[in-house]
PDB file of N, CA and C in Angstrom:
ATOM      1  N   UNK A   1      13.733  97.886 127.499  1.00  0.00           N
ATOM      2  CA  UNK A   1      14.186  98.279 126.191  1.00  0.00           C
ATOM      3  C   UNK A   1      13.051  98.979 125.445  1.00  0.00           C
ATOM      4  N   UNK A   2      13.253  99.661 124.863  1.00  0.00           N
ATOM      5  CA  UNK A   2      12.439 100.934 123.833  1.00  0.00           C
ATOM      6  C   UNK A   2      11.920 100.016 122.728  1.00  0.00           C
ATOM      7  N   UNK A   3      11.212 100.319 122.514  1.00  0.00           N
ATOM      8  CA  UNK A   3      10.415  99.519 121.348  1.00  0.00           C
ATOM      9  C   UNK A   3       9.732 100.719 119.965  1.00  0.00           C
ATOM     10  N   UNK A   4      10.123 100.103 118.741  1.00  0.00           N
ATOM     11  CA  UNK A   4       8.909 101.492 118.123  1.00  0.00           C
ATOM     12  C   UNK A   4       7.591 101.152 118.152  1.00  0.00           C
ATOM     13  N   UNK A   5       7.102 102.683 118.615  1.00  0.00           N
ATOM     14  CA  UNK A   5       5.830 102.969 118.422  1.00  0.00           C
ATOM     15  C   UNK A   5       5.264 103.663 117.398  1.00  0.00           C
ATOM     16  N   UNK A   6       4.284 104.013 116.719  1.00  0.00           N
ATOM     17  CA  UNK A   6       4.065 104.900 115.801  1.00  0.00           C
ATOM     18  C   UNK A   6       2.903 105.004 115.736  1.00  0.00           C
ATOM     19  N   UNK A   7       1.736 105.908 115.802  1.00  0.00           N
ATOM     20  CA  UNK A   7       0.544 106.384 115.296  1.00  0.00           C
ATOM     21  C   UNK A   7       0.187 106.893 114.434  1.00  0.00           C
ATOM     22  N   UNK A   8      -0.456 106.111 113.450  1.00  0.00           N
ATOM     23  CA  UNK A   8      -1.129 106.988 111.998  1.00  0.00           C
ATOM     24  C   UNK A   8      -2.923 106.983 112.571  1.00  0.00           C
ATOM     25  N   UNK A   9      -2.919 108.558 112.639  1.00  0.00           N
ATOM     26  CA  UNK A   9      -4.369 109.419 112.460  1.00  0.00           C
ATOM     27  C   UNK A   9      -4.580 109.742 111.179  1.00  0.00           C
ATOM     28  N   UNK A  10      -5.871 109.935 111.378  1.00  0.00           N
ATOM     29  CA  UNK A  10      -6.925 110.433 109.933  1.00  0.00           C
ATOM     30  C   UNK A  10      -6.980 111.965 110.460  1.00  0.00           C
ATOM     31  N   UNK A  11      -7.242 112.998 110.025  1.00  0.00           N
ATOM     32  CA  UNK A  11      -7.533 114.199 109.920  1.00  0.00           C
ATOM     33  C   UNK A  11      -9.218 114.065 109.374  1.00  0.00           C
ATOM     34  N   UNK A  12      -9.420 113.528 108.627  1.00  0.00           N
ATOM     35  CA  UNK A  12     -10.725 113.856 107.862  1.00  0.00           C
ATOM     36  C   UNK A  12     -11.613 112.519 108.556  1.00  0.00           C
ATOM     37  N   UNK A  13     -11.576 111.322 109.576  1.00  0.00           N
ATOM     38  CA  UNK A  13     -12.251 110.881 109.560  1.00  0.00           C
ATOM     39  C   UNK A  13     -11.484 109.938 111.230  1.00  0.00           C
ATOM     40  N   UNK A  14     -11.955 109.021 112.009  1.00  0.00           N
ATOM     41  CA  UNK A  14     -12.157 108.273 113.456  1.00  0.00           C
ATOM     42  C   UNK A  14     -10.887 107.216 113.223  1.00  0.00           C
ATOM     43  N   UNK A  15     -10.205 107.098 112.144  1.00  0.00           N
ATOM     44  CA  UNK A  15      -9.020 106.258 111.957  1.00  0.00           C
ATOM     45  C   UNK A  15      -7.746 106.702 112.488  1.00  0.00           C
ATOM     46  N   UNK A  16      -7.618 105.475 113.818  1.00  0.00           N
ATOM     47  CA  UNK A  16      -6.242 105.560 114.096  1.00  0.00           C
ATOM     48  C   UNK A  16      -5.841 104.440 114.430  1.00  0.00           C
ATOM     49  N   UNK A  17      -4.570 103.935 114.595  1.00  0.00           N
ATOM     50  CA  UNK A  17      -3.878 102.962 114.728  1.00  0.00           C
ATOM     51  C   UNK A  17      -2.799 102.985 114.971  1.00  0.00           C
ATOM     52  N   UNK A  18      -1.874 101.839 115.658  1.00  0.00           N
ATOM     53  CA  UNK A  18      -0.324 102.106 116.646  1.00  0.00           C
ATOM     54  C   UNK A  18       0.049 100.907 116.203  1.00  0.00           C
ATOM     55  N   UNK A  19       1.359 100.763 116.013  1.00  0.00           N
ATOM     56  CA  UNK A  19       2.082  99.919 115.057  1.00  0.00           C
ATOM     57  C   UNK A  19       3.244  99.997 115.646  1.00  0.00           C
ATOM     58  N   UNK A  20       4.189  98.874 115.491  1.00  0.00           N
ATOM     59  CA  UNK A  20       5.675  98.576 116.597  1.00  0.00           C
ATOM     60  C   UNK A  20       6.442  98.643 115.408  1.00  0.00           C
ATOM     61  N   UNK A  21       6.177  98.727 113.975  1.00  0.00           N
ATOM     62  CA  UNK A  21       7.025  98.973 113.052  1.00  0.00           C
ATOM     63  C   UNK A  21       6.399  99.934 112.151  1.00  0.00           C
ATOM     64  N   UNK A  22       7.596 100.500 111.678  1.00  0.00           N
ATOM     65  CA  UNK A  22       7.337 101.960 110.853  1.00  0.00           C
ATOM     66  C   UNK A  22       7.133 101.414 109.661  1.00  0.00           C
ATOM     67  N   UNK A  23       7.003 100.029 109.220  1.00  0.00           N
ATOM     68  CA  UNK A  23       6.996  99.586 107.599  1.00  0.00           C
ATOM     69  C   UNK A  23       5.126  99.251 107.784  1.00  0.00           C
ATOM     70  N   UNK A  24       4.768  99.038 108.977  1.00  0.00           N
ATOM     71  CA  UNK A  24       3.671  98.470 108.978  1.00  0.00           C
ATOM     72  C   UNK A  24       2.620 100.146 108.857  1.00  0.00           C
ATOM     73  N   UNK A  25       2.910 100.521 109.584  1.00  0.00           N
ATOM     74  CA  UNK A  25       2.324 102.282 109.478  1.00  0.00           C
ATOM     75  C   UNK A  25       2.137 102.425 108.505  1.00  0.00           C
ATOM     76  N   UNK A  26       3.707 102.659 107.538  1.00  0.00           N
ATOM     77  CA  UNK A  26       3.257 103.080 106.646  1.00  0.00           C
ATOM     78  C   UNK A  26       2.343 102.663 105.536  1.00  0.00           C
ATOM     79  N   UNK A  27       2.082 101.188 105.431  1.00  0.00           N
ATOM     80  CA  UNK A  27       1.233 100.911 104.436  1.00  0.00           C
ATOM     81  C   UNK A  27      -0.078 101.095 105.068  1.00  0.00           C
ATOM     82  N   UNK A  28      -0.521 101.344 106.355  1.00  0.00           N
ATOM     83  CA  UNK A  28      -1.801 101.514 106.400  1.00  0.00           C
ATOM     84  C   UNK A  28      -1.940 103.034 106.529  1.00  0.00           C
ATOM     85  N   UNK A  29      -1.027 103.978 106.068  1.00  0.00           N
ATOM     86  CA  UNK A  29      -1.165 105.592 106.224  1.00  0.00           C
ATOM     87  C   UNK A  29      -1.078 105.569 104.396  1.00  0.00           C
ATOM     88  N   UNK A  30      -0.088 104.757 103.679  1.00  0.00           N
ATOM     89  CA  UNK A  30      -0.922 104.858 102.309  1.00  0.00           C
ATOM     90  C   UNK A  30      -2.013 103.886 101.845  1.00  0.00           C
ATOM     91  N   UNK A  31      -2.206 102.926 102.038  1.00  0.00           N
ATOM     92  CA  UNK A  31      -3.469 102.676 102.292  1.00  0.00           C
ATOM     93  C   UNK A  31      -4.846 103.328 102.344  1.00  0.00           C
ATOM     94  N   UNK A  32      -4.817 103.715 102.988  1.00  0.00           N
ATOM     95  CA  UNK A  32      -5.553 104.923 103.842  1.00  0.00           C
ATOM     96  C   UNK A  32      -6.066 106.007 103.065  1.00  0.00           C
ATOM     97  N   UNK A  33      -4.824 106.651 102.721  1.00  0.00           N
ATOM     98  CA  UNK A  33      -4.901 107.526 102.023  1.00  0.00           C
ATOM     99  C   UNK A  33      -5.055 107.370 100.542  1.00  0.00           C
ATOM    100  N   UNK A  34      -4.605 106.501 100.258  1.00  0.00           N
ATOM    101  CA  UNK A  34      -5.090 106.053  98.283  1.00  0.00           C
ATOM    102  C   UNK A  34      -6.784 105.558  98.407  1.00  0.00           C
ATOM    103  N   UNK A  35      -7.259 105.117  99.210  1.00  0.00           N
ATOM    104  CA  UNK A  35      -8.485 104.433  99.725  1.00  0.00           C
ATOM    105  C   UNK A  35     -10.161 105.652  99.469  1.00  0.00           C
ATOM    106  N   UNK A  36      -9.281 106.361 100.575  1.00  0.00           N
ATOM    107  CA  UNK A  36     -10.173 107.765 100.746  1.00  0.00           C
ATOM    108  C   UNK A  36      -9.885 109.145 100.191  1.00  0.00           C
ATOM    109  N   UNK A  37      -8.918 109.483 100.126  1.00  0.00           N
ATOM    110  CA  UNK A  37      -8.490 110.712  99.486  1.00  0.00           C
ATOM    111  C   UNK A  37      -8.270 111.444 100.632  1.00  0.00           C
ATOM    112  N   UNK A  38      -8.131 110.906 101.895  1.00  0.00           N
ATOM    113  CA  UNK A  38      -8.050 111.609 103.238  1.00  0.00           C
ATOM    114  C   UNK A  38      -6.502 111.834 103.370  1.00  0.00           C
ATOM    115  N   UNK A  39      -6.460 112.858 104.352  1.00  0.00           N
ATOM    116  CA  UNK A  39      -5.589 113.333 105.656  1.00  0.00           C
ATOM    117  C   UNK A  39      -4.883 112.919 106.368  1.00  0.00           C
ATOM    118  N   UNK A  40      -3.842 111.977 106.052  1.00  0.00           N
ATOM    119  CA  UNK A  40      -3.307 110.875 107.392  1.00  0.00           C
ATOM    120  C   UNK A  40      -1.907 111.578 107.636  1.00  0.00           C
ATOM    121  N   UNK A  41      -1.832 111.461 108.824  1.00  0.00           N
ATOM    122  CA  UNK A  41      -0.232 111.624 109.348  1.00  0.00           C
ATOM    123  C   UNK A  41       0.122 110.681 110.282  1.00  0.00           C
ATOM    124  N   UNK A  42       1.321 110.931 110.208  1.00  0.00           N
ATOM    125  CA  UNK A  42       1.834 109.187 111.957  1.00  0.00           C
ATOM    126  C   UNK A  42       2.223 110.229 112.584  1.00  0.00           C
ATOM    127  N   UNK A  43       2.906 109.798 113.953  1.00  0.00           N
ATOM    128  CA  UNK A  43       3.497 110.389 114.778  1.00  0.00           C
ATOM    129  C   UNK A  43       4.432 109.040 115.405  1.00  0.00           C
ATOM    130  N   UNK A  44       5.530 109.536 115.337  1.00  0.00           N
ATOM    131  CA  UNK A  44       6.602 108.591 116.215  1.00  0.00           C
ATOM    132  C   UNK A  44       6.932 108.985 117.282  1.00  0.00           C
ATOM    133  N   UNK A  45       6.378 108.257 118.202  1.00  0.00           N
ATOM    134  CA  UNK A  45       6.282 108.417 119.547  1.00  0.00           C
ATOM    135  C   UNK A  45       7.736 107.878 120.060  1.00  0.00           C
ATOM    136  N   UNK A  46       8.364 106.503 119.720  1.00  0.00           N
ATOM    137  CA  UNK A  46       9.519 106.275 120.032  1.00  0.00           C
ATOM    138  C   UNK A  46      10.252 105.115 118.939  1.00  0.00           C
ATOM    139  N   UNK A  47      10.781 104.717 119.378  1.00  0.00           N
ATOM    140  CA  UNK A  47      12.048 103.899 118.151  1.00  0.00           C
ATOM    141  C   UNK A  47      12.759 103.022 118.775  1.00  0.00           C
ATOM    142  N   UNK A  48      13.220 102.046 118.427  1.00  0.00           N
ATOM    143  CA  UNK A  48      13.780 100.664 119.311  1.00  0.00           C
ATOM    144  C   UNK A  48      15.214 101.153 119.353  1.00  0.00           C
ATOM    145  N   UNK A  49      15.831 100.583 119.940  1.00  0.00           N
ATOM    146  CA  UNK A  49      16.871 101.085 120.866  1.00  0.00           C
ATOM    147  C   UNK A  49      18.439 101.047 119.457  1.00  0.00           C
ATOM    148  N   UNK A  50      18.045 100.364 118.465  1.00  0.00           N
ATOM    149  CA  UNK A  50      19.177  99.603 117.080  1.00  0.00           C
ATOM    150  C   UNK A  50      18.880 101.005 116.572  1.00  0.00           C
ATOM    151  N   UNK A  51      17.214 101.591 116.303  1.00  0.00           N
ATOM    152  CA  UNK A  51      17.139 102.378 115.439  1.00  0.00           C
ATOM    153  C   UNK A  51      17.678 103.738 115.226  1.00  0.00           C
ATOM    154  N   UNK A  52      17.400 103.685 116.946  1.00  0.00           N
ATOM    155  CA  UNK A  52      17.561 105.478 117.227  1.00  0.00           C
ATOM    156  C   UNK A  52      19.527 105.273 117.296  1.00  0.00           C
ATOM    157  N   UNK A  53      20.013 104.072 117.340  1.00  0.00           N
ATOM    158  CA  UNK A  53      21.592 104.518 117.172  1.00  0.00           C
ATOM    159  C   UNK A  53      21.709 104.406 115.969  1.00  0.00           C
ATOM    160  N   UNK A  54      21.305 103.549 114.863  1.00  0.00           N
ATOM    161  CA  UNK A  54      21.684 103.938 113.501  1.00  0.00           C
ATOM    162  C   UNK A  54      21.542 105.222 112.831  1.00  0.00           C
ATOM    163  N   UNK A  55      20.099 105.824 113.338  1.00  0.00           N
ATOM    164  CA  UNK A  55      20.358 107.512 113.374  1.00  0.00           C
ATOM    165  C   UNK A  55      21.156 108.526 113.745  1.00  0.00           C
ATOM    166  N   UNK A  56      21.218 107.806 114.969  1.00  0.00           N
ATOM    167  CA  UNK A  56      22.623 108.598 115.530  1.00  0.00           C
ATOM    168  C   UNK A  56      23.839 108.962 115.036  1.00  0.00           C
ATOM    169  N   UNK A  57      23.900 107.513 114.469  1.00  0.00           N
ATOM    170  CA  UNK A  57      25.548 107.443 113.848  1.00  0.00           C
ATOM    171  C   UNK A  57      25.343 107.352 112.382  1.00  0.00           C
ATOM    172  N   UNK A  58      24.275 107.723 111.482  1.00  0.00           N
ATOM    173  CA  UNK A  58      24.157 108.238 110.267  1.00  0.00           C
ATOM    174  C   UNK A  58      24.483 109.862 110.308  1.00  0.00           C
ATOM    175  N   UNK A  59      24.346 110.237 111.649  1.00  0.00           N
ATOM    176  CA  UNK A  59      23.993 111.917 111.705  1.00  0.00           C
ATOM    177  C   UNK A  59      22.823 112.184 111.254  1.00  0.00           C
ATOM    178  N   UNK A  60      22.215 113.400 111.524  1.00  0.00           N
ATOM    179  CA  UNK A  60      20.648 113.988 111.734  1.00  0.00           C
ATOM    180  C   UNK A  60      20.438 114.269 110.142  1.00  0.00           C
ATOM    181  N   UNK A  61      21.367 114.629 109.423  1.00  0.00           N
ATOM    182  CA  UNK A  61      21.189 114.774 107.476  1.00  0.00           C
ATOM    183  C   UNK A  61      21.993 113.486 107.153  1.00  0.00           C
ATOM    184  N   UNK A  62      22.769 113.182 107.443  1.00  0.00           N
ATOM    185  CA  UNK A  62      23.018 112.191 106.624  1.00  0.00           C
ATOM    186  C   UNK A  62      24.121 111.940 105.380  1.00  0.00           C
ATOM    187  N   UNK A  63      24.787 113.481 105.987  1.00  0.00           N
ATOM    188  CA  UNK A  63      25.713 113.373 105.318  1.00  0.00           C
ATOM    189  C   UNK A  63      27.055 113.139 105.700  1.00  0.00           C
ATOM    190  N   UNK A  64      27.900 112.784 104.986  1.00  0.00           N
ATOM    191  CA  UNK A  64      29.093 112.526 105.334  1.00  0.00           C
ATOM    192  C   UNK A  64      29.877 112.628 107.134  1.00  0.00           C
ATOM    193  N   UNK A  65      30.041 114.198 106.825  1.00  0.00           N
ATOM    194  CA  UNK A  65      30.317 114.971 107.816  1.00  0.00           C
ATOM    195  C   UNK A  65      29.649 114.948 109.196  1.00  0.00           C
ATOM    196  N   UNK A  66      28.773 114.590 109.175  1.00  0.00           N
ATOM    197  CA  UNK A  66      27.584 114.597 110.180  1.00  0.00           C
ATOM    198  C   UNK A  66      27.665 113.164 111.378  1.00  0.00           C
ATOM    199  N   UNK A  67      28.333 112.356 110.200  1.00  0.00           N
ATOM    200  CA  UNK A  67      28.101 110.612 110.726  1.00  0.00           C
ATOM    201  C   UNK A  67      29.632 110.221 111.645  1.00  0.00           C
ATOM    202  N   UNK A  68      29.240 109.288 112.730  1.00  0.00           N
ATOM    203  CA  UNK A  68      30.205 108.953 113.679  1.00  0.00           C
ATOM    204  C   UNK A  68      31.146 107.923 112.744  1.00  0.00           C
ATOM    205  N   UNK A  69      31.652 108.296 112.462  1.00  0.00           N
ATOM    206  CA  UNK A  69      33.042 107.128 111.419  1.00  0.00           C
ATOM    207  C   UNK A  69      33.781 106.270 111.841  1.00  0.00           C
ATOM    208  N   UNK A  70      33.110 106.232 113.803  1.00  0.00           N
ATOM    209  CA  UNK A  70      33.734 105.209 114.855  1.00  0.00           C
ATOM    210  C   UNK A  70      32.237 103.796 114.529  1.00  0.00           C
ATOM    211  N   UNK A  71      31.363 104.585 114.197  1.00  0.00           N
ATOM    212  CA  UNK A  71      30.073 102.885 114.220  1.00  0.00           C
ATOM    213  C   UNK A  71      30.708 101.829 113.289  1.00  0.00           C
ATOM    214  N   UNK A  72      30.345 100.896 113.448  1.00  0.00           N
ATOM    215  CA  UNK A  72      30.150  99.448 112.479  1.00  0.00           C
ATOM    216  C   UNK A  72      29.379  99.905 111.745  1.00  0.00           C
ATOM    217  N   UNK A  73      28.056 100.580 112.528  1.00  0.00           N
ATOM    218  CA  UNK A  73      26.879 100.595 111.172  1.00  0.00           C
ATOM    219  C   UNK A  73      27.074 102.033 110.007  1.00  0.00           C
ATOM    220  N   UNK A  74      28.729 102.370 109.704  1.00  0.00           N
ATOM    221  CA  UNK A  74      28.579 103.473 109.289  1.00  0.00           C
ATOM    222  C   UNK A  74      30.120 102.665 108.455  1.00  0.00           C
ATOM    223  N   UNK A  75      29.576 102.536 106.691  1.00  0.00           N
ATOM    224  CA  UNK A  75      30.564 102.020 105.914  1.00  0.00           C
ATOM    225  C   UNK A  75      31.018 100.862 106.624  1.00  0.00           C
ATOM    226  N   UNK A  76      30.636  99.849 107.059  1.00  0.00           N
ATOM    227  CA  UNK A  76      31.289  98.511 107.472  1.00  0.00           C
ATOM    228  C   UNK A  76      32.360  98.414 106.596  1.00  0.00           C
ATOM    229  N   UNK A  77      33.464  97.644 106.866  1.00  0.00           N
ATOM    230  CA  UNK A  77      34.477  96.693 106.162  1.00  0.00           C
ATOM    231  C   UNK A  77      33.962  96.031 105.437  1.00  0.00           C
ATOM    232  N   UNK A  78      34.243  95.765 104.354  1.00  0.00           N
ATOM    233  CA  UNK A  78      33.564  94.536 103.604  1.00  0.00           C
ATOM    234  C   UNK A  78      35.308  93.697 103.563  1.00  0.00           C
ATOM    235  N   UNK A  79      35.135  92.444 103.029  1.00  0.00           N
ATOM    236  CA  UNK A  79      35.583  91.027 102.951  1.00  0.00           C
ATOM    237  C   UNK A  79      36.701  91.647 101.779  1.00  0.00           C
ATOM    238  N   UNK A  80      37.991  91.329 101.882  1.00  0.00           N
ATOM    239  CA  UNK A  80      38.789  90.896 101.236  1.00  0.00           C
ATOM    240  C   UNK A  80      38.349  90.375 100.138  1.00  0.00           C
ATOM    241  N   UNK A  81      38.364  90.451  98.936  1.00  0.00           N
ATOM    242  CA  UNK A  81      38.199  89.323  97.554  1.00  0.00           C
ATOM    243  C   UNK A  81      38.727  89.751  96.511  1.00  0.00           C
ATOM    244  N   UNK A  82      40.202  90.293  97.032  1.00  0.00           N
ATOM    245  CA  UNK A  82      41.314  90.221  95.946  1.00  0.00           C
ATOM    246  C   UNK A  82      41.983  88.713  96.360  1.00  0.00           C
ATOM    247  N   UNK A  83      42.031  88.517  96.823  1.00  0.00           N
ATOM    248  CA  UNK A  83      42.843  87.138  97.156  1.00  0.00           C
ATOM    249  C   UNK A  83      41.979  85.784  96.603  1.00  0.00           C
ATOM    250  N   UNK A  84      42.755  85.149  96.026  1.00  0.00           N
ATOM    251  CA  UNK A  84      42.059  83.666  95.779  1.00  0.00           C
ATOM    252  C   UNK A  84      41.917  82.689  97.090  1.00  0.00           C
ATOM    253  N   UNK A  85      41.177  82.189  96.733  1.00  0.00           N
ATOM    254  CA  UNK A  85      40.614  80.914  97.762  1.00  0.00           C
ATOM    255  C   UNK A  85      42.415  80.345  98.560  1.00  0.00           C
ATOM    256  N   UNK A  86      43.133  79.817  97.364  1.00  0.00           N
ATOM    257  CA  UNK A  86      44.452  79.318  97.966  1.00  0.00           C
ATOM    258  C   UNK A  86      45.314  80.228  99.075  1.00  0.00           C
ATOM    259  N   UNK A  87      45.091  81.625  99.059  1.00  0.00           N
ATOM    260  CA  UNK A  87      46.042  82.585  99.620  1.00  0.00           C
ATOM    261  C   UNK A  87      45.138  83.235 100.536  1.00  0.00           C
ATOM    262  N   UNK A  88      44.421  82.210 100.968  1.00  0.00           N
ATOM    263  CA  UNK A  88      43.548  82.842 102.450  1.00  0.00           C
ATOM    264  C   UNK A  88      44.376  82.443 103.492  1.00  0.00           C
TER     265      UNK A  88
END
């Protein structure tokens, strides 16, 4: 199974680092960058196997039109709660 990877480099200085989550990157690419006033970029090398289908089925923009309207992860059903507790 695919796992994420991600690399945030320095441009201006020997800092790099690889991270299995993109939330963790990013605080050490702003970090980083509020710190020094430097150059950082990531690179996503790959994406866990949930992620790259929620992309998928968001579509590549993200709009409407774009998105598979067959996913779960696209407008789920939500719960009934016109009905009272008695008329379940």
């Amino acid at each position: 199974m695919k796992r994420t990877r991600v690399t945030v480099t320095c441009a201006d200085c020997s800092m790099e680092s690889t991270h299995e989550k993109l939330s963790d990157a990013r605080v050490v690419l702003d970090d980083h960058e509020s710190t020094t006033d430097h150059d950082v970029t990531w690179e996503i090398e790959a994406l866990a196997a949930g992620v790259t289908r929620a992309g998928a089925d968001a579509g590549v923009c993200g709009r409407p039109e774009c998105a598979n309207a067959d996913s779960p992860l696209v407008d789920p059903p939500r719960p009934d709660t016109s009905k009272g507790r008695d008329e379940r």
